[in-house]
Structure formats: C-alpha cells, structure tokens
C-alpha atoms as a PDB file:
ATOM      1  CA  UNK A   1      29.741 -12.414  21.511  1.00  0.00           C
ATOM      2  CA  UNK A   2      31.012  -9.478  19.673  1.00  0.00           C
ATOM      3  CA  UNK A   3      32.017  -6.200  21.342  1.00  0.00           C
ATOM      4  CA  UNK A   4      29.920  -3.280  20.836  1.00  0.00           C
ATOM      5  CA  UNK A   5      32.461   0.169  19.930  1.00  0.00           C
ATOM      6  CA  UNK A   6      31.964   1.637  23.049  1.00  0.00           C
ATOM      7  CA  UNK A   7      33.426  -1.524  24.792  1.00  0.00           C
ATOM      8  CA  UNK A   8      36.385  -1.988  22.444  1.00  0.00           C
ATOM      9  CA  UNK A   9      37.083   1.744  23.868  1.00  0.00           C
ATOM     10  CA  UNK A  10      36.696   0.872  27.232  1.00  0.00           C
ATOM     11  CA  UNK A  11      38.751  -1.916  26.891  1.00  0.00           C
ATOM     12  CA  UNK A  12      41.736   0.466  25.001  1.00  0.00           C
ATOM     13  CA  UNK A  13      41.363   3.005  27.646  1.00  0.00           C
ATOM     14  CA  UNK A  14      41.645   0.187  30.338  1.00  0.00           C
ATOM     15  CA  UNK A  15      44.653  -1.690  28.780  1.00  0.00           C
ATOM     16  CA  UNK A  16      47.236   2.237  28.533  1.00  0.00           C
ATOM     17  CA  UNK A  17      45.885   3.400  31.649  1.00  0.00           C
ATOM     18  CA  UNK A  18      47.409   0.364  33.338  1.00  0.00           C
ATOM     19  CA  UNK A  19      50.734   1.274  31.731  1.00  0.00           C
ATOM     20  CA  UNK A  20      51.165   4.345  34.216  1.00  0.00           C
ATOM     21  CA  UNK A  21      53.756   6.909  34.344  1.00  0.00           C
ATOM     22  CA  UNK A  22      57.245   5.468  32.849  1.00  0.00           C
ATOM     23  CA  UNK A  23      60.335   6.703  32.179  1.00  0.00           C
ATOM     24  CA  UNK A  24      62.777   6.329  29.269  1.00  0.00           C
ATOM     25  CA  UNK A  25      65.819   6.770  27.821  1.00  0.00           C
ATOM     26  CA  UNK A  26      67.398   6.433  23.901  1.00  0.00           C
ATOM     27  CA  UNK A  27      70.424   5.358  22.923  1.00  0.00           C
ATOM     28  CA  UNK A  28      72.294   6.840  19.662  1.00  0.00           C
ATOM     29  CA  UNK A  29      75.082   6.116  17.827  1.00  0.00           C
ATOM     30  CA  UNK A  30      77.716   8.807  15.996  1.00  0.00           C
ATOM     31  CA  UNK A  31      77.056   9.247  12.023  1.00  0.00           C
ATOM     32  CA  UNK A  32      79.144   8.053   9.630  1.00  0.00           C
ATOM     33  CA  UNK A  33      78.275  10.554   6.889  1.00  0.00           C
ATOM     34  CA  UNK A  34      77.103  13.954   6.449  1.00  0.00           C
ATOM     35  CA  UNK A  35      73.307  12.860   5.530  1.00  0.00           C
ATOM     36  CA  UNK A  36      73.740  10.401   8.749  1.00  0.00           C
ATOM     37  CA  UNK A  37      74.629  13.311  10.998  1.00  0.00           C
ATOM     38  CA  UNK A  38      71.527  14.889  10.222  1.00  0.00           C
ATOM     39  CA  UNK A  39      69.467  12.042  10.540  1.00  0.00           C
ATOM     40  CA  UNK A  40      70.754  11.718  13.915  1.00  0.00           C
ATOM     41  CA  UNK A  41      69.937  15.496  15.333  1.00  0.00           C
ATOM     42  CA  UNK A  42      66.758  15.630  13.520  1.00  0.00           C
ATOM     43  CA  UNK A  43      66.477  12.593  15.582  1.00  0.00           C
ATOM     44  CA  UNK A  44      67.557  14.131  18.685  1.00  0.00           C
ATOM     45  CA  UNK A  45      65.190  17.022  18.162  1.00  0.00           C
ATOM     46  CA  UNK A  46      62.243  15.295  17.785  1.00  0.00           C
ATOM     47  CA  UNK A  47      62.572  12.832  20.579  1.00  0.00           C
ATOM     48  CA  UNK A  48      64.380  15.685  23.153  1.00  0.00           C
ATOM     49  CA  UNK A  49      60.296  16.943  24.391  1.00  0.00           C
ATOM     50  CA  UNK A  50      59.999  13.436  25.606  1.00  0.00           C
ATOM     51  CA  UNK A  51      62.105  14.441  28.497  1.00  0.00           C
ATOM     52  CA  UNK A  52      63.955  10.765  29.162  1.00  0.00           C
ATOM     53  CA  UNK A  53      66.003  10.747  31.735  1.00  0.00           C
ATOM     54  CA  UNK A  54      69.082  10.253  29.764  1.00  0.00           C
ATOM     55  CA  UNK A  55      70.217   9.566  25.837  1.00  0.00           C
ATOM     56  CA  UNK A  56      73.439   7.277  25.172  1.00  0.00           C
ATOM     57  CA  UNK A  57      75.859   8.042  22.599  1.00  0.00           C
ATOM     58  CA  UNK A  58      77.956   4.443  21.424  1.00  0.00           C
ATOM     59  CA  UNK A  59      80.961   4.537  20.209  1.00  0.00           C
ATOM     60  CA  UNK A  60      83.659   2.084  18.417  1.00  0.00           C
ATOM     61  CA  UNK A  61      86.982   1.072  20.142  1.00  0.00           C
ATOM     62  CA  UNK A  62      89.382   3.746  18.165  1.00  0.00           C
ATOM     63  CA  UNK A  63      89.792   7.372  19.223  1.00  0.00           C
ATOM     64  CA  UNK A  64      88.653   9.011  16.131  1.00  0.00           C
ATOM     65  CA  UNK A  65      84.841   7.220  17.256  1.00  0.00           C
ATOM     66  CA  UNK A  66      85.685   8.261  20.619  1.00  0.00           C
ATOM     67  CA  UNK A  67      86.198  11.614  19.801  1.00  0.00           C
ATOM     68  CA  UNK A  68      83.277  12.016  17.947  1.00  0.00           C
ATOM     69  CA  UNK A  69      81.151  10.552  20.817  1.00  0.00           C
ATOM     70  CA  UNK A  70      82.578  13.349  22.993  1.00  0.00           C
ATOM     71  CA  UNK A  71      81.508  15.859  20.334  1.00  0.00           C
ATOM     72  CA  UNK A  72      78.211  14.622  20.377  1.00  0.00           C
ATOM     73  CA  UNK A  73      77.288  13.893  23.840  1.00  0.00           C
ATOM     74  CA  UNK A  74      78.862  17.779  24.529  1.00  0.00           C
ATOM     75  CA  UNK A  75      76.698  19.139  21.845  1.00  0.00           C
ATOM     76  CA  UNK A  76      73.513  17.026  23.090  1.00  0.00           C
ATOM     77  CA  UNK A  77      73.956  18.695  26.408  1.00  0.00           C
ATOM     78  CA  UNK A  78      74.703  22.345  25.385  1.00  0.00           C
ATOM     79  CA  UNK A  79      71.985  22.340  22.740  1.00  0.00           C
ATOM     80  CA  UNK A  80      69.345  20.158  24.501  1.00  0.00           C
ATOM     81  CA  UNK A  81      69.713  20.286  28.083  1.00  0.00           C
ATOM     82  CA  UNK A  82      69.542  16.427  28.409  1.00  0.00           C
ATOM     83  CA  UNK A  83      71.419  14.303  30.692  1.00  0.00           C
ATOM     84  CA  UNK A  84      73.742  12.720  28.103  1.00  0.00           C
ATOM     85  CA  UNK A  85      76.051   9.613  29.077  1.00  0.00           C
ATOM     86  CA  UNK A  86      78.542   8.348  26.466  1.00  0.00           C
ATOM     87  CA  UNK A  87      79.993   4.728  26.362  1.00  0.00           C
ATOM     88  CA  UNK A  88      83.369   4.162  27.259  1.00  0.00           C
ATOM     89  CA  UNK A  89      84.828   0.774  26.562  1.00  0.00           C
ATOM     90  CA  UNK A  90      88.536  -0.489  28.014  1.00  0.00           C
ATOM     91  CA  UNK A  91      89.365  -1.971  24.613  1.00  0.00           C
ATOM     92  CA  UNK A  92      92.312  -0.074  22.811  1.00  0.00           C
ATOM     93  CA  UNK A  93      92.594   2.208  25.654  1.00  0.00           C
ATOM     94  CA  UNK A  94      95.207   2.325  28.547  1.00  0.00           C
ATOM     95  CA  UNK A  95      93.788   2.559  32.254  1.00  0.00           C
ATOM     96  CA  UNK A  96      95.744   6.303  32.143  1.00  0.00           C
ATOM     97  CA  UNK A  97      93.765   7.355  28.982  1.00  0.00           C
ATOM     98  CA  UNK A  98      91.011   6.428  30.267  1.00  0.00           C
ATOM     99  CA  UNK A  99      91.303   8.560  33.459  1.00  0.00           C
ATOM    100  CA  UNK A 100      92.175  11.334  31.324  1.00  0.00           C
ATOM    101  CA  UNK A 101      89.033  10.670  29.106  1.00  0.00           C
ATOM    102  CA  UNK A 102      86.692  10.513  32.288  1.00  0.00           C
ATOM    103  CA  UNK A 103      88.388  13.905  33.470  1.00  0.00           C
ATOM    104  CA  UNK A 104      87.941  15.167  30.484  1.00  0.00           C
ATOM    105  CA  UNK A 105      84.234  13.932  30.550  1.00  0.00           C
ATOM    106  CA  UNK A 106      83.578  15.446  34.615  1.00  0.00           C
ATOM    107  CA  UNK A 107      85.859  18.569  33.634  1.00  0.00           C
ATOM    108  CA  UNK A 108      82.738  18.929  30.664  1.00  0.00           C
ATOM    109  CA  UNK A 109      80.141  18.178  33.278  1.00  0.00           C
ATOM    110  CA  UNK A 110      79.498  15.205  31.639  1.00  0.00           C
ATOM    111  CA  UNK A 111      78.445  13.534  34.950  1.00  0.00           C
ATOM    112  CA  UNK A 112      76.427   9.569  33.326  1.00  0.00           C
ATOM    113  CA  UNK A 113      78.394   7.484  31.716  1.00  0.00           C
ATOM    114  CA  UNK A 114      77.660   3.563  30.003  1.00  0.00           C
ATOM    115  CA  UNK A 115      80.779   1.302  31.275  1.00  0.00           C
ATOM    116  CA  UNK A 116      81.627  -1.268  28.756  1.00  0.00           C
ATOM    117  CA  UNK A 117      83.965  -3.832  28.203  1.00  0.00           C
ATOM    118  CA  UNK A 118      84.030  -3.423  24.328  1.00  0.00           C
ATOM    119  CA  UNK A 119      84.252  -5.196  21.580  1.00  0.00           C
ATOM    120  CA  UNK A 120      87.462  -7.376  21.183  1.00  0.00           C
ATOM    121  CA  UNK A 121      89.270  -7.190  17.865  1.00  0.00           C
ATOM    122  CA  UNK A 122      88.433  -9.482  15.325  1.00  0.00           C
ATOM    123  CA  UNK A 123      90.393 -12.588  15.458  1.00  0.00           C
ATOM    124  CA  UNK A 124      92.096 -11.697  19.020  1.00  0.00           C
ATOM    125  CA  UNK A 125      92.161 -15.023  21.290  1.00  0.00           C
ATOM    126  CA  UNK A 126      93.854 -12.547  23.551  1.00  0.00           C
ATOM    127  CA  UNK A 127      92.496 -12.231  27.358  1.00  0.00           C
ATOM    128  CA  UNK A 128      91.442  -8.456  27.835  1.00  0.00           C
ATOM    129  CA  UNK A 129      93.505  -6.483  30.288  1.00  0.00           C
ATOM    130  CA  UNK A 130      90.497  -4.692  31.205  1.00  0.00           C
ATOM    131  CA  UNK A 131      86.811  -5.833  32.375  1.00  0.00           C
ATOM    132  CA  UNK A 132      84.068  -3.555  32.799  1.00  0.00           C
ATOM    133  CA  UNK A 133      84.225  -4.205  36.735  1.00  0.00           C
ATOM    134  CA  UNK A 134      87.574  -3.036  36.489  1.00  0.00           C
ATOM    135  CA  UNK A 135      86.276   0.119  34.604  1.00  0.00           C
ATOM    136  CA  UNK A 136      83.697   0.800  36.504  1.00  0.00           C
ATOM    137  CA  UNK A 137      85.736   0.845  39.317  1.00  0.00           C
ATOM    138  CA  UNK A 138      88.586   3.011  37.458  1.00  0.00           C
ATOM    139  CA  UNK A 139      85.764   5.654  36.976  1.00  0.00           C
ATOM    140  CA  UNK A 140      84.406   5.440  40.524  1.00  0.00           C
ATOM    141  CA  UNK A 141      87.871   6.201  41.355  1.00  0.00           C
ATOM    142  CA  UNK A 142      87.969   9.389  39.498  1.00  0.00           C
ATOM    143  CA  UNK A 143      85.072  11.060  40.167  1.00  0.00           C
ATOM    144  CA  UNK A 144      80.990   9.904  41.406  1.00  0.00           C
ATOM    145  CA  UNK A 145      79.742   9.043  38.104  1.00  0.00           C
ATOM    146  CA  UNK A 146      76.583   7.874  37.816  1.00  0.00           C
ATOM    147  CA  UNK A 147      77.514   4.431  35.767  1.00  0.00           C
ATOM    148  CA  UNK A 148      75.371   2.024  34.147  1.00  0.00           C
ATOM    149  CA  UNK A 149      76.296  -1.482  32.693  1.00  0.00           C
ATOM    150  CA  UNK A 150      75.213  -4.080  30.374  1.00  0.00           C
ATOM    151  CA  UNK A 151      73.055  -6.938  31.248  1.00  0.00           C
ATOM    152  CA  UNK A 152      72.468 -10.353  29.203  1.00  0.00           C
ATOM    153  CA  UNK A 153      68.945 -11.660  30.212  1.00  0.00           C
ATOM    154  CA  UNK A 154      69.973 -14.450  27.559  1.00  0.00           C
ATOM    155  CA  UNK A 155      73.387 -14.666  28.368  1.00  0.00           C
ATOM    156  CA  UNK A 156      76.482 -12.849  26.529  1.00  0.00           C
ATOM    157  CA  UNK A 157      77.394 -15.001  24.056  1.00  0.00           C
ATOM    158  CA  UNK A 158      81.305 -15.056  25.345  1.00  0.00           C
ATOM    159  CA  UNK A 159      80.126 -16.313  28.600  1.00  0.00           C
ATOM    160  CA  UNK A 160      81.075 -19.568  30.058  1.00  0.00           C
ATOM    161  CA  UNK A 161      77.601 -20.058  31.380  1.00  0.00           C
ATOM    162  CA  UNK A 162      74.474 -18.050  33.108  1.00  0.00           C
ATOM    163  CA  UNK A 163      75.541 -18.539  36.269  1.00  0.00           C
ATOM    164  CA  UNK A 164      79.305 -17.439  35.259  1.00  0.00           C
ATOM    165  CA  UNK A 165      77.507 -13.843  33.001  1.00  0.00           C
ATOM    166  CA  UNK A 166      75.746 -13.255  36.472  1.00  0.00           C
ATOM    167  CA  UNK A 167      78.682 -13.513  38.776  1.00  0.00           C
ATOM    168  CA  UNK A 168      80.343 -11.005  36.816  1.00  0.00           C
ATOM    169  CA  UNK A 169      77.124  -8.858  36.617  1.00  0.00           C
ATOM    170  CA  UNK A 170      77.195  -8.755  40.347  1.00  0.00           C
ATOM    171  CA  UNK A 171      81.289  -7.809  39.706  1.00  0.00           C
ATOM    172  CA  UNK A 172      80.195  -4.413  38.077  1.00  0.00           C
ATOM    173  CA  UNK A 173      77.612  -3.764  40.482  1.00  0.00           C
ATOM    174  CA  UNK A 174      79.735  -4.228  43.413  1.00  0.00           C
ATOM    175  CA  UNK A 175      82.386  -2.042  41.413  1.00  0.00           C
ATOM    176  CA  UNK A 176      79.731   0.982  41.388  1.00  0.00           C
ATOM    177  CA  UNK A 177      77.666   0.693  38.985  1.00  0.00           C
ATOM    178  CA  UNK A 178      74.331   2.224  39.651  1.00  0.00           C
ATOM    179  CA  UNK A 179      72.185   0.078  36.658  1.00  0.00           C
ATOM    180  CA  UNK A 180      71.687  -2.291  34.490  1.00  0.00           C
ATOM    181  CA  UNK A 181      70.453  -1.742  31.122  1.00  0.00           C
ATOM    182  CA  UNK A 182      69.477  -5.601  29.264  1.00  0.00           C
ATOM    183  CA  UNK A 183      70.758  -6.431  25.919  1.00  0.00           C
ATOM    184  CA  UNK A 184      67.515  -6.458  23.665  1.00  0.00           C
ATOM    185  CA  UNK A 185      65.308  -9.173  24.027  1.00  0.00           C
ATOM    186  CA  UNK A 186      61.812 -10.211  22.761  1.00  0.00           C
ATOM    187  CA  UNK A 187      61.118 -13.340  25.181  1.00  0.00           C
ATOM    188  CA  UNK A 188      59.550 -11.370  27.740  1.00  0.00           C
ATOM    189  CA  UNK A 189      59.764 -14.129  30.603  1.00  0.00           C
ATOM    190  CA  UNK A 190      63.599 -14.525  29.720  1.00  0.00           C
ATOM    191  CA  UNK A 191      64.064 -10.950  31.314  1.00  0.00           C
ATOM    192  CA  UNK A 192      61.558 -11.300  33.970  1.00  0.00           C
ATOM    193  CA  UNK A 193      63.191 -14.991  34.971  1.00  0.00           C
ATOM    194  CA  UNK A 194      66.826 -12.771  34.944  1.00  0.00           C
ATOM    195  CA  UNK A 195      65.565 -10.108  36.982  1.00  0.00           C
ATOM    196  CA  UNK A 196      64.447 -13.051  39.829  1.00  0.00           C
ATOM    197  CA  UNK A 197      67.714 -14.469  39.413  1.00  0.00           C
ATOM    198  CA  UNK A 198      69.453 -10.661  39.757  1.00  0.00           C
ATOM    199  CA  UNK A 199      67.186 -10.574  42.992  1.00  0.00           C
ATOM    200  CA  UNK A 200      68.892 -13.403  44.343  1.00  0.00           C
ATOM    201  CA  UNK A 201      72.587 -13.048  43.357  1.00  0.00           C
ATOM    202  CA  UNK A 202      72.275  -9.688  45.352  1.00  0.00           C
ATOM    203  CA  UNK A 203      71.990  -7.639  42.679  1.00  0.00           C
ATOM    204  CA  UNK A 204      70.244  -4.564  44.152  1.00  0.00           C
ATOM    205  CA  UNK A 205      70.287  -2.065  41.597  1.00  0.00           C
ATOM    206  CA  UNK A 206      67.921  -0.945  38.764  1.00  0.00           C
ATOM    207  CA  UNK A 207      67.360  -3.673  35.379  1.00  0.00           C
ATOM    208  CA  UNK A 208      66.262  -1.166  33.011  1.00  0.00           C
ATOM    209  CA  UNK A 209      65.119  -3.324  29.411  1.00  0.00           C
ATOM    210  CA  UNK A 210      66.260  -2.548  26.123  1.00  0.00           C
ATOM    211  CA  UNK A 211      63.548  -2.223  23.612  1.00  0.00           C
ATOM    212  CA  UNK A 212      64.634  -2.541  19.994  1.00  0.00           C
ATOM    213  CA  UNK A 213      61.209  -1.785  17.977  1.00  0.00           C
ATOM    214  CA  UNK A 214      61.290  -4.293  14.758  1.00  0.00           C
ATOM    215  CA  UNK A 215      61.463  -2.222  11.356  1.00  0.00           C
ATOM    216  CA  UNK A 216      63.915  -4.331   9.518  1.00  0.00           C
ATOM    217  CA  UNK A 217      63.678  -7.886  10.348  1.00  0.00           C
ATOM    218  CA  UNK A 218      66.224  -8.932   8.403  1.00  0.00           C
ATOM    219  CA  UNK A 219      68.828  -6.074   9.879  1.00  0.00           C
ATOM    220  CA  UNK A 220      67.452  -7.761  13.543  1.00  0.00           C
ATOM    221  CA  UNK A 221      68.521 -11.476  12.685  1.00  0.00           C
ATOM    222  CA  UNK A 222      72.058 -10.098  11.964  1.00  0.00           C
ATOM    223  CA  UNK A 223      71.615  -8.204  15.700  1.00  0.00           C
ATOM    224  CA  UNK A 224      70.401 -11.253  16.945  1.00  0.00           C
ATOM    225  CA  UNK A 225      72.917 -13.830  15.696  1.00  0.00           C
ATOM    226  CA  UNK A 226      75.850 -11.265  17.137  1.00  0.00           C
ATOM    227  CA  UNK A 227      73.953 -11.027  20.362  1.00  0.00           C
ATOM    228  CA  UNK A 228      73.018 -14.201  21.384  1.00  0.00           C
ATOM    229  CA  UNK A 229      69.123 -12.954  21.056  1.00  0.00           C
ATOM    230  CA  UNK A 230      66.584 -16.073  20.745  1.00  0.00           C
ATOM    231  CA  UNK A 231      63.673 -14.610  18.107  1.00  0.00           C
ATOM    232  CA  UNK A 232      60.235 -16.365  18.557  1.00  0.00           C
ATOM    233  CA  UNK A 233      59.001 -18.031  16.119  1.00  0.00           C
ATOM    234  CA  UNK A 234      55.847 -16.060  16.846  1.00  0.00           C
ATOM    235  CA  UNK A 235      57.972 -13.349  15.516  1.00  0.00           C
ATOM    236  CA  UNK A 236      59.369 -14.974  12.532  1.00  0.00           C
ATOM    237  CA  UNK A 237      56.074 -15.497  11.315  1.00  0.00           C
ATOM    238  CA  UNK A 238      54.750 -12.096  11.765  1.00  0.00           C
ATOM    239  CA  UNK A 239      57.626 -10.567   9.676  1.00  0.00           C
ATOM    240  CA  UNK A 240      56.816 -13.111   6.653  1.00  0.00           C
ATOM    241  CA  UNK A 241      56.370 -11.642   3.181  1.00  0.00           C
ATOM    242  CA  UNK A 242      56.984  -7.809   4.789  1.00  0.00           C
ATOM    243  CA  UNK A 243      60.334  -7.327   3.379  1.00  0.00           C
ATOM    244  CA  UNK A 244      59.138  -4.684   0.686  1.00  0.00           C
ATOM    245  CA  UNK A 245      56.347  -3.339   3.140  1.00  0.00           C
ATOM    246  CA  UNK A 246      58.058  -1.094   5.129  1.00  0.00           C
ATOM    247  CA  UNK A 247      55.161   0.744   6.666  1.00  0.00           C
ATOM    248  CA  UNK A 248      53.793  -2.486   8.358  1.00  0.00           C
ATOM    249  CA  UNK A 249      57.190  -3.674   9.415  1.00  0.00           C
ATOM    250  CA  UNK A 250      56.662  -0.438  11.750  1.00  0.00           C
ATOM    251  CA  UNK A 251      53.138  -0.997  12.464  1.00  0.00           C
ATOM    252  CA  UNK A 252      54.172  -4.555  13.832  1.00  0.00           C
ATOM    253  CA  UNK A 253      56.954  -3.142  15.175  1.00  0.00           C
ATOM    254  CA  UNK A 254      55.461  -0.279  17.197  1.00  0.00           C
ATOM    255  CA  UNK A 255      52.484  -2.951  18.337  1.00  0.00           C
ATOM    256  CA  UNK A 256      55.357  -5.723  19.672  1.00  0.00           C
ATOM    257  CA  UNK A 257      57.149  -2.817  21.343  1.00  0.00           C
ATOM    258  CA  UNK A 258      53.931  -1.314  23.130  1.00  0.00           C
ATOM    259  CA  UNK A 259      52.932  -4.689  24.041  1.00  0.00           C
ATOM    260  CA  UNK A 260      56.062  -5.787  25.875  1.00  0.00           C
ATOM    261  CA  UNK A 261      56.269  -2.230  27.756  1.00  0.00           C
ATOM    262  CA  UNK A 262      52.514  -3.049  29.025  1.00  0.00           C
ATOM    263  CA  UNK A 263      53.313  -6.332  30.306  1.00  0.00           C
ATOM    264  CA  UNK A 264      56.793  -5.472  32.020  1.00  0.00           C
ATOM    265  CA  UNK A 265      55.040  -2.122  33.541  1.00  0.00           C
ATOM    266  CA  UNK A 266      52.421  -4.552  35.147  1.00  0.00           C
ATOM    267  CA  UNK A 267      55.397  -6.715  36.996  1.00  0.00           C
ATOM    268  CA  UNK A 268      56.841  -3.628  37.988  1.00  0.00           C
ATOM    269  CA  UNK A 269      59.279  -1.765  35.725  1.00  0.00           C
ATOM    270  CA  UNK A 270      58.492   1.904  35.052  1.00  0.00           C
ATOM    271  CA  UNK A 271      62.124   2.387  33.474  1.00  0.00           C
ATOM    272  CA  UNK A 272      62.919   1.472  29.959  1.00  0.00           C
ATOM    273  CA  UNK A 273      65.968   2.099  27.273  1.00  0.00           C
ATOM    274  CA  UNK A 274      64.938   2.517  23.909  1.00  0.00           C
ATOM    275  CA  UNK A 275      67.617   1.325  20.962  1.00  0.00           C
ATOM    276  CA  UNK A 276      66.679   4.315  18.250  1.00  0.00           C
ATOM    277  CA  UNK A 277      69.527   3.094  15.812  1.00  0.00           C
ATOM    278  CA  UNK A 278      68.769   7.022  15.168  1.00  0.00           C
ATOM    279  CA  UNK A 279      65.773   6.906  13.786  1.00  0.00           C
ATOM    280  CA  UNK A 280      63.146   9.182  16.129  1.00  0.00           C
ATOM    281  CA  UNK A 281      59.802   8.654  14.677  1.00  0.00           C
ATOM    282  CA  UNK A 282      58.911   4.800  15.457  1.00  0.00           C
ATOM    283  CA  UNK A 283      60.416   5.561  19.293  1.00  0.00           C
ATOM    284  CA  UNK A 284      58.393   8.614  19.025  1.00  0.00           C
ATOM    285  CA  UNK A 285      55.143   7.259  18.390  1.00  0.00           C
ATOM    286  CA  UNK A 286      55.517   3.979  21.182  1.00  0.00           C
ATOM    287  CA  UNK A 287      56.382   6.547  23.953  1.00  0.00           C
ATOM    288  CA  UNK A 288      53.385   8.916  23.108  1.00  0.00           C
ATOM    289  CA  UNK A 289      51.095   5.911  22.413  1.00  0.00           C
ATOM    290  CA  UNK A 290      52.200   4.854  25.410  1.00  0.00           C
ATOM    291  CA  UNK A 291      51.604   7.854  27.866  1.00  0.00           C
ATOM    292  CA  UNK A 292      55.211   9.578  27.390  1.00  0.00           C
ATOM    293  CA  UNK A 293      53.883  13.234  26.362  1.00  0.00           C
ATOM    294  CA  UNK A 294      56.725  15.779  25.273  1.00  0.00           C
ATOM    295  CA  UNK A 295      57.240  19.000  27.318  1.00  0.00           C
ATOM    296  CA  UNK A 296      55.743  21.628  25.103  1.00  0.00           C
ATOM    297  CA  UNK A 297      58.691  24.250  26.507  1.00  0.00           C
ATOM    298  CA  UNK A 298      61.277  21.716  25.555  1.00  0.00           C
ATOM    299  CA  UNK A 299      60.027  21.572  21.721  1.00  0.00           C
ATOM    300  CA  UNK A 300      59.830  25.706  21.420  1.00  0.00           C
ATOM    301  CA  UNK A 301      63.315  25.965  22.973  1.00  0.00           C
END
C-alpha cells in the first residue's frame, strides 16, 4: 500500500530525529596554487559556523609542505577561532626537528595535533626509523597534546595482517594518543566489526569514522586502490553513466554519506571526521541535513 504525504513526512521526520546531536570535524589540505588557496578559505569560511570540534590541515613529507601547514593551521586559528590540529609525519624529519616543530606548534598554542607515520618515499624498501607510536610518544614527551591517530577498519595496506595493523593500533594508543580517526570506508559493518575488535584488543579510546562524500567516482577508485578501500559493488553501480553529471554524483554522494552517519549514530557514534578535499558545500549540506546547524555569531564574525 502506498504512503499517503503526510506519512512519507512522518517517516523523514522519524528517520533525522534518530540521528541526534553529533559532532564533527573536517580535514583540509594546503593549496597548491593561488586559485586553490582560495578555494580552500572560502572553504573554511563556509564550513567554520558548523562549530566542529576541530579541522585538520595534511601535509606532504618536505618542509616547504610543512611550513605551509603551519601557516595555515596558525591562520585557521587566529582568523576562525577553531581548534586546528595539523599532521605531523616522522618521514624526512629527525626526532630533534620534530621536537622543535611541536615547540614551535605549543609555543603557537597550537595544542591538537594528527600523529602520522607518513608516507615512505617512492621506491624506498628501507625500514622507517620512526613509527607513529614512537611519535606519539616523542610529542607526549614534549608537551600534553591532545593526539589523534590513524585507524584501518580494512587494514593498511603495508600491514602484515589485521591482527598485526591492530597490535600496532593499540602501540599508538598506549603511546598517548587520545583517538582514532578510520581511513575512509563505505562497508559500514567493516568499521563496526573493527570497532568490536578495538573493544577487545583494549583499545579504550574514541574511533571517530572518516566520511569521504562520493563526487568523483573515478578520483575515489584511485583513493581506494592507494588505500586498501573495498568499494561495493552496490556503489559501482550507482556511479554508472554519471561521469559527465556532476550534480547527481553529489546528490548520490550527499544521500550515501547521510545514510552511513544515520546508521553508525544508531550503534552509537556521535563523532565523525569529514574528508572535504576542500571543497565546503557537499560537507555543508550533509551536516545541516543532518542536524549540524551553524552558529549564527560564528558566520557574522
């Protein structure tokens, strides 16, 4: 039987108010070129009312990116007020530059920071000096950051196994670390089936997901085949013949995005991370579909 309008409503109404009140956070990454650079702070700007409770800034292993993360996450918090926590990596950097770059960070009152071991160089078969355990516990030593890590619900694809990417997991949270934020993932049981496991390695701290909203599907199988991400075929399918259709790729995109939040906020999780590859207004409209209303003060500031 068909449902009158009034229950298609109800039903809506029913399905966001079971979302509740969640938090979020965005992660950005430095510009490469003037037009970029705007991009980004336009980006910034629009998404700042939202309140999260923090925004990222990435960064490449080489100083100059480094030093343009610094820029940026100084800026973010001068201009914006928002808790801003840059990436570090221990790739191409000593363990004393990297105490002098989280002094440098604390001595800015840059207080968050996202502990990573980086990106190895292309073609090394060299074993890192550096882990992120060991940076997290480098930074720990410095000062009482507030640190978070990655997590691989699927498994980093350098690992020797699952069991093996959660040992060291539970190596970064014994360093310090005070969360977790996941790799990107669109099998929602593969996170919920790592966060059980997390549970019973001892991991106590937070899993926060990271939600990459789908607008270029072909940009997300080159993520995915870095990342070790499996894509369901479900979502293969829905993506077919879209390549010159830009405005559904972001319909689909916001849908599969508000979808996953609903079901991970019913098993629990009122925290999630939100990959913007700088790009504010498909974020934008899943958080306010969603419940996430911007602070009016914030966006006349």
């Amino acid at each position: 039987m068909a449902l009158s309008h009034a229950q298609q409503i109800g039903l809506l109404n029913q399905s966001l108010a079971e979302v509740g009140d969640i938090n979020v956070s965005f992660e950005f990454f430095p510009p490469s070129s003037e037009k970029m650079e705007q991009t980004l702070w336009n980006s910034i700007e629009r998404l700042a009312p939202l309140k999260p409770k923090f925004v990222s800034v990435t960064y490449g292993a080489c100083s100059g990116e480094r030093d343009r993360t610094h820029d940026i996450v100084k800026r973010i918090k001068s201009d914006t007020g928002l808790t801003a926590a840059p990436h570090l990596t221990c790739i191409d950097a000593s363990r004393d530059e990297l105490r002098q770059i989280a002094r440098d960070y604390w001595n800015s009152g840059i207080r968050e920071i996202v502990a990573l071991r980086g990106d190895l160089p292309e073609g090394s078969t060299e074993r890192p000096d550096m882990y992120a355990a060991d940076l997290v516990a480098l930074l720990k030593s410095e000062a009482d950051f507030d640190i978070s890590v990655a997590a691989y619900p699927e498994v980093h694809p350098e690992a020797k196994s699952a069991q093996a990417d959660l040992i060291n997991l539970k190596r970064k949270v014994d360093a310090g670390a005070n969360r977790a934020i996941t790799q990107f993932f669109y099998d929602v049981e593969s996170y919920l089936r790592f966060r059980d496991r997390c549970v019973t390695a001892g991991i106590d701290v937070e899993i926060v997901p990271g939600i990459l909203p789908v607008s270029n599907f072909k940009q997300l199988k080159r993520f995915a085949g870095m990342t070790n991400v499996h894509l369901p075929q479900w979502l293969h399918r829905m993506y077919e013949g879209l390549d010159d259709d830009q405005t559904t790729r972001n319909l689909l995109g916001a849908s599969i995005a508000m979808d996953m939040v609903k079901v991970l906020s019913k098993e629990g999780v009122k925290d999630f991370h939100f990959y913007t590859l700088n790009r504010a207004d498909l974020t934008y409209a899943i958080c306010h579909s969603l419940g996430v209303r911007p602070d009016l003060t914030v966006a006349a500031e």
